[in-house]
C-alpha atoms as a PDB file:
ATOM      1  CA  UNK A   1       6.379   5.022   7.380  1.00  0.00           C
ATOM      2  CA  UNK A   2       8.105   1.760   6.965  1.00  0.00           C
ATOM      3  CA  UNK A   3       9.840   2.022   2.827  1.00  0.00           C
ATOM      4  CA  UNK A   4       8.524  -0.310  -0.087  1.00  0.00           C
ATOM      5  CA  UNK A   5       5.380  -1.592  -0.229  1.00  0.00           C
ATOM      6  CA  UNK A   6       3.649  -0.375   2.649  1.00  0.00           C
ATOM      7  CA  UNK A   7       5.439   3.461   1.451  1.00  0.00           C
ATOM      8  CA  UNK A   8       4.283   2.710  -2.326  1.00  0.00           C
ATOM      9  CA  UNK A   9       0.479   2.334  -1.143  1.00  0.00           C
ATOM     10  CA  UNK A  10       0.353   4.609   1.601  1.00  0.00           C
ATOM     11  CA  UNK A  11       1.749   7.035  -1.928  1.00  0.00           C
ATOM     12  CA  UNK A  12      -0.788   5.398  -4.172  1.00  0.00           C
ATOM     13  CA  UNK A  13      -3.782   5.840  -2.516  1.00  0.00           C
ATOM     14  CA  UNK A  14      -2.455   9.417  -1.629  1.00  0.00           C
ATOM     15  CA  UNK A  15      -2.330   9.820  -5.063  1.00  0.00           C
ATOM     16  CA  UNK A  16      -5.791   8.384  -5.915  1.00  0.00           C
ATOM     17  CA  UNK A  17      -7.225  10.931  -2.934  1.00  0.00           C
ATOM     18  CA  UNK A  18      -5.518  13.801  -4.932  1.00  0.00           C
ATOM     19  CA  UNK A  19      -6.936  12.857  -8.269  1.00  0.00           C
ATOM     20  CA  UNK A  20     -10.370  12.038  -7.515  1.00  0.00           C
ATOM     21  CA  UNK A  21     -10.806  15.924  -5.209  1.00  0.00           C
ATOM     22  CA  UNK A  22     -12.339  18.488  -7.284  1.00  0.00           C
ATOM     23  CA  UNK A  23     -10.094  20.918  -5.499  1.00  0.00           C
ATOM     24  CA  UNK A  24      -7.278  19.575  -7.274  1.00  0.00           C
ATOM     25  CA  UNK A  25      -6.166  21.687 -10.366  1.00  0.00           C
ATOM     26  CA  UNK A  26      -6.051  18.360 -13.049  1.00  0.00           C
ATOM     27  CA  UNK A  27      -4.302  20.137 -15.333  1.00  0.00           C
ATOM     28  CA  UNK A  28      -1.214  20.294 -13.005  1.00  0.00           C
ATOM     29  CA  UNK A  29      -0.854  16.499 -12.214  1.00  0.00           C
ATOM     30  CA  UNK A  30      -0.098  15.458  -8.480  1.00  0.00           C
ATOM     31  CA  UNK A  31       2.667  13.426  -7.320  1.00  0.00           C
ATOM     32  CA  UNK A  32       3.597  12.018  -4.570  1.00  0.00           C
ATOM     33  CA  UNK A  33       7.397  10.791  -3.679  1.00  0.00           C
ATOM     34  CA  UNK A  34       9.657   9.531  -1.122  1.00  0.00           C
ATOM     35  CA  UNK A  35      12.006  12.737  -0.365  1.00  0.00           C
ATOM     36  CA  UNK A  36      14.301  11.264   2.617  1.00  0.00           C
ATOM     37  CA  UNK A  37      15.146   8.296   4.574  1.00  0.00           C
ATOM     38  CA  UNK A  38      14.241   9.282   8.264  1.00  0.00           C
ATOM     39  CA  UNK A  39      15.953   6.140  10.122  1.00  0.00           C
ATOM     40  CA  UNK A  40      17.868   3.106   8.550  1.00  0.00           C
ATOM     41  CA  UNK A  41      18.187   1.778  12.445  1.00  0.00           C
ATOM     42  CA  UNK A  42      16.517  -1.469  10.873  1.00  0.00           C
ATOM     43  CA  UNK A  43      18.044  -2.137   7.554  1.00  0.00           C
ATOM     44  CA  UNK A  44      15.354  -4.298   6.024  1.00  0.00           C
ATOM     45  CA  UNK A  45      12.569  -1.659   7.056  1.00  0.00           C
ATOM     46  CA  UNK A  46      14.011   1.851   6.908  1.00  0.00           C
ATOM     47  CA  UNK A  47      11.767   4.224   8.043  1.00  0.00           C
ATOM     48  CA  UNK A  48      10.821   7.332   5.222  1.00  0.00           C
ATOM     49  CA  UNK A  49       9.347  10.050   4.584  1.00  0.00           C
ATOM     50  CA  UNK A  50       6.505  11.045   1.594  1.00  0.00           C
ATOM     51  CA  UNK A  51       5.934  14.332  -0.088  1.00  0.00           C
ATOM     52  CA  UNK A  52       3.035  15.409  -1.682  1.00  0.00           C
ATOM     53  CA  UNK A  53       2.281  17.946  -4.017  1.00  0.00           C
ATOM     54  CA  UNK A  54      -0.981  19.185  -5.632  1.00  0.00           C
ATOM     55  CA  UNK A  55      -1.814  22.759  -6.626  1.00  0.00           C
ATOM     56  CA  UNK A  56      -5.127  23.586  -5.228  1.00  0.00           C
ATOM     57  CA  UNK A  57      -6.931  27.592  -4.393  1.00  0.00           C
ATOM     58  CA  UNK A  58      -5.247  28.829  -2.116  1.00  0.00           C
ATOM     59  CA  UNK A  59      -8.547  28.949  -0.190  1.00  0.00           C
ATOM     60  CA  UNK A  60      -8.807  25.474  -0.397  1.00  0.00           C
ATOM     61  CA  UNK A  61      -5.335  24.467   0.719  1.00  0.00           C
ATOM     62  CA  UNK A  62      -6.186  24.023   4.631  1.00  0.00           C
ATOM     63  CA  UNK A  63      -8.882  21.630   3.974  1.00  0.00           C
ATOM     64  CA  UNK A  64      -6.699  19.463   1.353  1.00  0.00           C
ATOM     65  CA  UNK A  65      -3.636  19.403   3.197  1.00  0.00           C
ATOM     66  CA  UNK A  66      -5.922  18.423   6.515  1.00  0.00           C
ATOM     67  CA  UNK A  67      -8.103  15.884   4.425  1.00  0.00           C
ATOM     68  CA  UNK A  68      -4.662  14.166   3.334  1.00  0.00           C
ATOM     69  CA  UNK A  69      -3.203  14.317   6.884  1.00  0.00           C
ATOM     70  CA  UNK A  70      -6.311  12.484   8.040  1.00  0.00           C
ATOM     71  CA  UNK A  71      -6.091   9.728   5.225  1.00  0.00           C
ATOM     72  CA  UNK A  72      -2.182   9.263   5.854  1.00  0.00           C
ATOM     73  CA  UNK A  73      -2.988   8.882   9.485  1.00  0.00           C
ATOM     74  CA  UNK A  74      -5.619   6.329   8.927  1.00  0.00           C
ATOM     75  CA  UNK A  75      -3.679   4.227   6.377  1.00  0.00           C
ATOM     76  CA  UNK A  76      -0.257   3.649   8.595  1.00  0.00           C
ATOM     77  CA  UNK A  77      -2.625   3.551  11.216  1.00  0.00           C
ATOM     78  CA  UNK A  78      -4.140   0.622   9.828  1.00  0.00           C
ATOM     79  CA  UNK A  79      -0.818  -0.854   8.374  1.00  0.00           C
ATOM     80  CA  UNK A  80       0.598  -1.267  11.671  1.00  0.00           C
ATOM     81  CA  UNK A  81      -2.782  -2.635  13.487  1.00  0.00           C
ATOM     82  CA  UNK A  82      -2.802  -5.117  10.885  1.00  0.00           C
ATOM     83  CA  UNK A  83       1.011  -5.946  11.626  1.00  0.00           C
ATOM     84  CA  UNK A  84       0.414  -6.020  15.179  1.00  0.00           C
ATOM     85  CA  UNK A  85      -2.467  -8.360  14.117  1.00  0.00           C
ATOM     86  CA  UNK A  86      -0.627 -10.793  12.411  1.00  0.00           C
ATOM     87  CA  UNK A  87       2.098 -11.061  14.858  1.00  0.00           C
ATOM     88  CA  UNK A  88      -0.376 -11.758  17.714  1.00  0.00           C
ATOM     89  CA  UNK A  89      -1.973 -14.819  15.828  1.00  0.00           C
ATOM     90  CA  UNK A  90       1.088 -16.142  15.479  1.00  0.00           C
END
């Protein structure tokens, strides 16, 4: 995902995902963090990469980790239809 603000609330609402699942051990906070610049091709949008961390069951990590996946998807999903969006009513 493109870094700053479109990487800080893709993290946020990560975040807010992690906190509000009863799955989630709440004594053990989550975080969420960039970890590595993938591509820097395009200087004024490098491209990077988010990791997440929670401690869940371990019988519960498959459907965390996929319910996260799915929301990650979704959200740069929707950041770059809404880019595309603005650039075609231009």
């Amino acid at each position: 995902m493109r870094a700053g603000a479109a990487a800080q609330t893709i993290g946020d609402e990560i975040l807010k995902d992690l906190r509000d699942d009863p799955r989630v051990d709440g004594q053990n906070k989550p975080a969420v963090h960039v970890s590595k610049v993938m591509d820097v091709s395009n200087p004024a949008a490098p491209i990077v990469e988010l990791t997440v961390s929670a401690r869940v069951k371990p019988s519960d990590t498959d459907a965390v980790k996929q319910k996260l996946l799915d929301k990650a998807a979704m959200l740069v999903g929707s950041g770059s239809s809404e880019r595309l969006g603005a650039q075609a009513s231009r």
